[in-house]
C-alpha atoms as a PDB file:
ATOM      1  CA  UNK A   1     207.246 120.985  36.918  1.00  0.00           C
ATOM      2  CA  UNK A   2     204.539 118.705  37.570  1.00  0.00           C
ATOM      3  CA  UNK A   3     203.216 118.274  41.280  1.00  0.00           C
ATOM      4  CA  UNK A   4     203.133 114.905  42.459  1.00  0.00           C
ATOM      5  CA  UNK A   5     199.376 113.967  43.868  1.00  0.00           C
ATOM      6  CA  UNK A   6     199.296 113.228  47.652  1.00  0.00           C
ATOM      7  CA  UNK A   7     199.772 109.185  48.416  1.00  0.00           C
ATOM      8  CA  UNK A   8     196.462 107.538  48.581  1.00  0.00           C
ATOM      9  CA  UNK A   9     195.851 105.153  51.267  1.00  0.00           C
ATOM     10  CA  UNK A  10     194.916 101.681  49.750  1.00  0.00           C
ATOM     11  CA  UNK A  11     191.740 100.760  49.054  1.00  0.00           C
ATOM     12  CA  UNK A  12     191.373  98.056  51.724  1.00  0.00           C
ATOM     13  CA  UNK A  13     192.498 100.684  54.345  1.00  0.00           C
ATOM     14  CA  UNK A  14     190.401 103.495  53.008  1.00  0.00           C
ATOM     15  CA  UNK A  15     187.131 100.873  53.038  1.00  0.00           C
ATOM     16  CA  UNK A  16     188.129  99.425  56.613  1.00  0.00           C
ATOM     17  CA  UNK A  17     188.850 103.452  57.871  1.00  0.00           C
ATOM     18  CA  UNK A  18     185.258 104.261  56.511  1.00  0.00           C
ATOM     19  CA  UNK A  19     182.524 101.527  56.498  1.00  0.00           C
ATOM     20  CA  UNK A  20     180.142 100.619  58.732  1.00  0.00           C
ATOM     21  CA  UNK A  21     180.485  97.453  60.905  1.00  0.00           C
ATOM     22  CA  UNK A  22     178.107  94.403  59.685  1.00  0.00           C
ATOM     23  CA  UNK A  23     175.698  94.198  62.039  1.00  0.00           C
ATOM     24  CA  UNK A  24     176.371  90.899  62.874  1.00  0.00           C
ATOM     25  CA  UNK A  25     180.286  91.907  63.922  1.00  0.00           C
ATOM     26  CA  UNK A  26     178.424  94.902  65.951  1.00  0.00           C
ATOM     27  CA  UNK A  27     176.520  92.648  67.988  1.00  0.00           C
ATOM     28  CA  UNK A  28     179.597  90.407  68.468  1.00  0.00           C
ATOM     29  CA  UNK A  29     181.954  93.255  69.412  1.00  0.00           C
ATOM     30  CA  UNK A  30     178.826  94.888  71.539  1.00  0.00           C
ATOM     31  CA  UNK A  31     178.541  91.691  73.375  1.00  0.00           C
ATOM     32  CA  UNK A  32     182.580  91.180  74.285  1.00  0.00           C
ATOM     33  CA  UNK A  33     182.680  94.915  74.871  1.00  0.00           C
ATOM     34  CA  UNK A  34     181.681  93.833  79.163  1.00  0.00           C
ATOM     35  CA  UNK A  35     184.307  90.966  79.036  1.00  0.00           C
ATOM     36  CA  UNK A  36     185.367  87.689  77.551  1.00  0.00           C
ATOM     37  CA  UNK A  37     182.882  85.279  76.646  1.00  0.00           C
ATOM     38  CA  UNK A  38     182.456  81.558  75.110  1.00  0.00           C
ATOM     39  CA  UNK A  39     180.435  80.945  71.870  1.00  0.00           C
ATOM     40  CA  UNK A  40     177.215  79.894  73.877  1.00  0.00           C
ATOM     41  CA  UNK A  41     177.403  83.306  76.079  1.00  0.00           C
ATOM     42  CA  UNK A  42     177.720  85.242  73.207  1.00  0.00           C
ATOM     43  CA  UNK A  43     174.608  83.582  71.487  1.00  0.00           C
ATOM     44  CA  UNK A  44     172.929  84.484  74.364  1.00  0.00           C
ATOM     45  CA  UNK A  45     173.882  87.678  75.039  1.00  0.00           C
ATOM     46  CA  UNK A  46     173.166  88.904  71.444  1.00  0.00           C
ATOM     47  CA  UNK A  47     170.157  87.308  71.796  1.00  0.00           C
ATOM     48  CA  UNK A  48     169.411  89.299  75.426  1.00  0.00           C
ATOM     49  CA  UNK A  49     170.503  92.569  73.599  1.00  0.00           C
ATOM     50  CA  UNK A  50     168.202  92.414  70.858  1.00  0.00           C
ATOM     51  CA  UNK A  51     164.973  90.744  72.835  1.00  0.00           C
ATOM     52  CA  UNK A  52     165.474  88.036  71.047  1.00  0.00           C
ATOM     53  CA  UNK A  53     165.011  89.560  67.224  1.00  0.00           C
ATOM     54  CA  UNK A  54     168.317  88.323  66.686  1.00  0.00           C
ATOM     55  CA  UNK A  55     169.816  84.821  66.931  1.00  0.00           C
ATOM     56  CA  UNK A  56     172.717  83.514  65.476  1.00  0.00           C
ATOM     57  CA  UNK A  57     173.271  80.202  64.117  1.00  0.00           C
ATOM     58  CA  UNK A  58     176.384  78.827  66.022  1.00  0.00           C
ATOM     59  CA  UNK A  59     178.156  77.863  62.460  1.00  0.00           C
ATOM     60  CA  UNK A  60     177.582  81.935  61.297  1.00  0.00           C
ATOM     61  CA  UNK A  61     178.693  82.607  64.575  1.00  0.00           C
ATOM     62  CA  UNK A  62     182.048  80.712  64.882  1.00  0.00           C
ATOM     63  CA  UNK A  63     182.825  81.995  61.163  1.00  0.00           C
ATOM     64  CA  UNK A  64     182.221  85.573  62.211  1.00  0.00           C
ATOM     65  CA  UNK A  65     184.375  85.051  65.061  1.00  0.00           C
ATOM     66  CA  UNK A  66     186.695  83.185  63.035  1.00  0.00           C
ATOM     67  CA  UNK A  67     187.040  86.034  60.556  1.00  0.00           C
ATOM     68  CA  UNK A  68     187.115  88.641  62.845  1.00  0.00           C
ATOM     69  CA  UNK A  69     190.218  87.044  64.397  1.00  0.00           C
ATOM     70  CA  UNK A  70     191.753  87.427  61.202  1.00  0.00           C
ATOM     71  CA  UNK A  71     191.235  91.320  61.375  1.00  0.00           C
ATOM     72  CA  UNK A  72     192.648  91.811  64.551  1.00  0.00           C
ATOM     73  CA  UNK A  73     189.288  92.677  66.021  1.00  0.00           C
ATOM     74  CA  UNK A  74     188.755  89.867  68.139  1.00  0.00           C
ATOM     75  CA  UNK A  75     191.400  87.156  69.777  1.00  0.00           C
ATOM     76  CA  UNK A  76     191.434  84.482  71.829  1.00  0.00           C
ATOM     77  CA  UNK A  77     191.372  84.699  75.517  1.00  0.00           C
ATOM     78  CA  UNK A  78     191.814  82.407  78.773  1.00  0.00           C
ATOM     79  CA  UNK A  79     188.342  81.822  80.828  1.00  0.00           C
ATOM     80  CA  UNK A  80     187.522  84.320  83.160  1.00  0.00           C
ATOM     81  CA  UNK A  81     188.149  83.552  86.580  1.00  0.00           C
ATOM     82  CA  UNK A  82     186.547  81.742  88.344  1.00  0.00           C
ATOM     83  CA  UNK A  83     186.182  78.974  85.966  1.00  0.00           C
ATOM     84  CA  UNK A  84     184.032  76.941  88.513  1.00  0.00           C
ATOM     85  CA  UNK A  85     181.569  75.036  86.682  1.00  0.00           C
ATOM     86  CA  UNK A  86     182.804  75.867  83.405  1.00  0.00           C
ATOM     87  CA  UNK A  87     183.560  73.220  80.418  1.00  0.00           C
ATOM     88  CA  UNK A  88     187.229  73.513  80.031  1.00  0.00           C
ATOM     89  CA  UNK A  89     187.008  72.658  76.338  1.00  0.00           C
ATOM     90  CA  UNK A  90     185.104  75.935  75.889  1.00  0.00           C
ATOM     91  CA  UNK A  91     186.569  79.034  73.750  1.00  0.00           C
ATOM     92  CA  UNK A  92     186.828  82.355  74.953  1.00  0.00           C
ATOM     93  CA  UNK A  93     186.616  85.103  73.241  1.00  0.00           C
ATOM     94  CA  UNK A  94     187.479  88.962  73.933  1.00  0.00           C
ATOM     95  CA  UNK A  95     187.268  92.328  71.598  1.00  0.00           C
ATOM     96  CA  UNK A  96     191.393  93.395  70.638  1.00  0.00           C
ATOM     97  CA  UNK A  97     191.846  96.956  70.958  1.00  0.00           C
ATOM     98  CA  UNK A  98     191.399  97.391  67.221  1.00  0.00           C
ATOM     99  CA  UNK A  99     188.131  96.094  68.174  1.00  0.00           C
ATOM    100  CA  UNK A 100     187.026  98.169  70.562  1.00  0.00           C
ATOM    101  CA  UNK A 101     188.172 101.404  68.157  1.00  0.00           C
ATOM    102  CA  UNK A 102     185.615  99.756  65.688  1.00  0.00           C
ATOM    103  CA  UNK A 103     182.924  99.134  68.105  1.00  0.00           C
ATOM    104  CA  UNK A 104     183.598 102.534  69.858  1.00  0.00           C
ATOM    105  CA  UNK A 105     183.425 104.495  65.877  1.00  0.00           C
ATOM    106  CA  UNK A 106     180.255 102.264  65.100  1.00  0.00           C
ATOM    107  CA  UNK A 107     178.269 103.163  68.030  1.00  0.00           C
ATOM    108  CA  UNK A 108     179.180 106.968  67.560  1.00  0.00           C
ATOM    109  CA  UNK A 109     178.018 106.721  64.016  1.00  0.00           C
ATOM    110  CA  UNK A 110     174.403 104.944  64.687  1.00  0.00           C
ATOM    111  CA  UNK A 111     173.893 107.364  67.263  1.00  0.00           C
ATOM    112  CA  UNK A 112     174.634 110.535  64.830  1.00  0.00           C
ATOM    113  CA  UNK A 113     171.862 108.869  62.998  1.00  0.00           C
ATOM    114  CA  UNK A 114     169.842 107.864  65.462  1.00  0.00           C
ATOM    115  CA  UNK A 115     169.562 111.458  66.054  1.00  0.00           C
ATOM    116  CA  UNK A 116     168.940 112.893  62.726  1.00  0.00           C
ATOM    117  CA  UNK A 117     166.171 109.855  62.659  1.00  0.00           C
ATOM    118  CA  UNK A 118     164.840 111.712  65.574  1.00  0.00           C
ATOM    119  CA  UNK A 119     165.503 115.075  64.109  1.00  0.00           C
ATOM    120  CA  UNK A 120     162.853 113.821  61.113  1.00  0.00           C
ATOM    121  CA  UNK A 121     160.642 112.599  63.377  1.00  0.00           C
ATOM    122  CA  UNK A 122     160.888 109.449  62.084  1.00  0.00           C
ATOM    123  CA  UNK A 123     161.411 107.906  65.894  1.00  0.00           C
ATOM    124  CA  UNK A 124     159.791 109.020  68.821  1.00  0.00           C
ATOM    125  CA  UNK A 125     161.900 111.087  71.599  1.00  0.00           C
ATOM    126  CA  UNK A 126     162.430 108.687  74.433  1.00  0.00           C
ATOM    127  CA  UNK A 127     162.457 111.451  76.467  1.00  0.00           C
ATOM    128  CA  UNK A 128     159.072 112.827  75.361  1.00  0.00           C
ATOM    129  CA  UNK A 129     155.374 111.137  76.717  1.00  0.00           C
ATOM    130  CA  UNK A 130     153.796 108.821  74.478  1.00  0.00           C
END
């Protein structure tokens, strides 16, 4: 009797279970990993983590965000109280728990090779004296 091959997870789960994050969708989910924010924070908080290497267009932006919505990654929130001087129209955004697994499994795996990049010298210890 022939044995039956173990089920295969789909090829959309098996890509989502294994590949990196875009960097783009890092930054986002980096950013809303300290708390809900509207389009205009985020810009500006990617743009604080990065010095200011990276800056989104607002269109890329709200199609990221859009997309990542779709994934279950990111959702819609209320504004964080208190809402004081804040646009009412604006859009909040905060990181799903899905999300947070994916940011949480991305930073783990640029740190494994942040560390081999150190391993190879190819970085300088942070720790070490320049």
């Amino acid at each position: 009797m022939e044995e039956m091959p173990a089920k295969r997870k789909t090829d959309a789960t098996m890509k989502t279970a294994v590949s990196p994050l875009n960097p783009r969708d890092y930054l986002i989910l980096l950013s809303l990993s300290e708390g809900p924010r509207h389009g205009y924070g985020l810009l500006k908080d990617i743009a604080r983590l990065t010095d200011n290497e990276v800056r989104f267009d607002p269109a890329n932006l709200y199609r990221s965000l859009k997309r990542m919505i779709k994934q279950g990654l990111v959702g819609e929130t209320d504004a964080p109280e208190p809402e004081s001087d804040e646009d009412g129209r604006r859009r909040y955004y905060a990181v799903t728990e899905a999300g947070a697994g994916r940011v949480q499994a991305e930073a783990a795996r640029l740190d494994r090779l942040t560390r081999v990049a150190r391993e190879r010298c190819l970085i300088p210890d942070s720790e070490a004296p320049a």
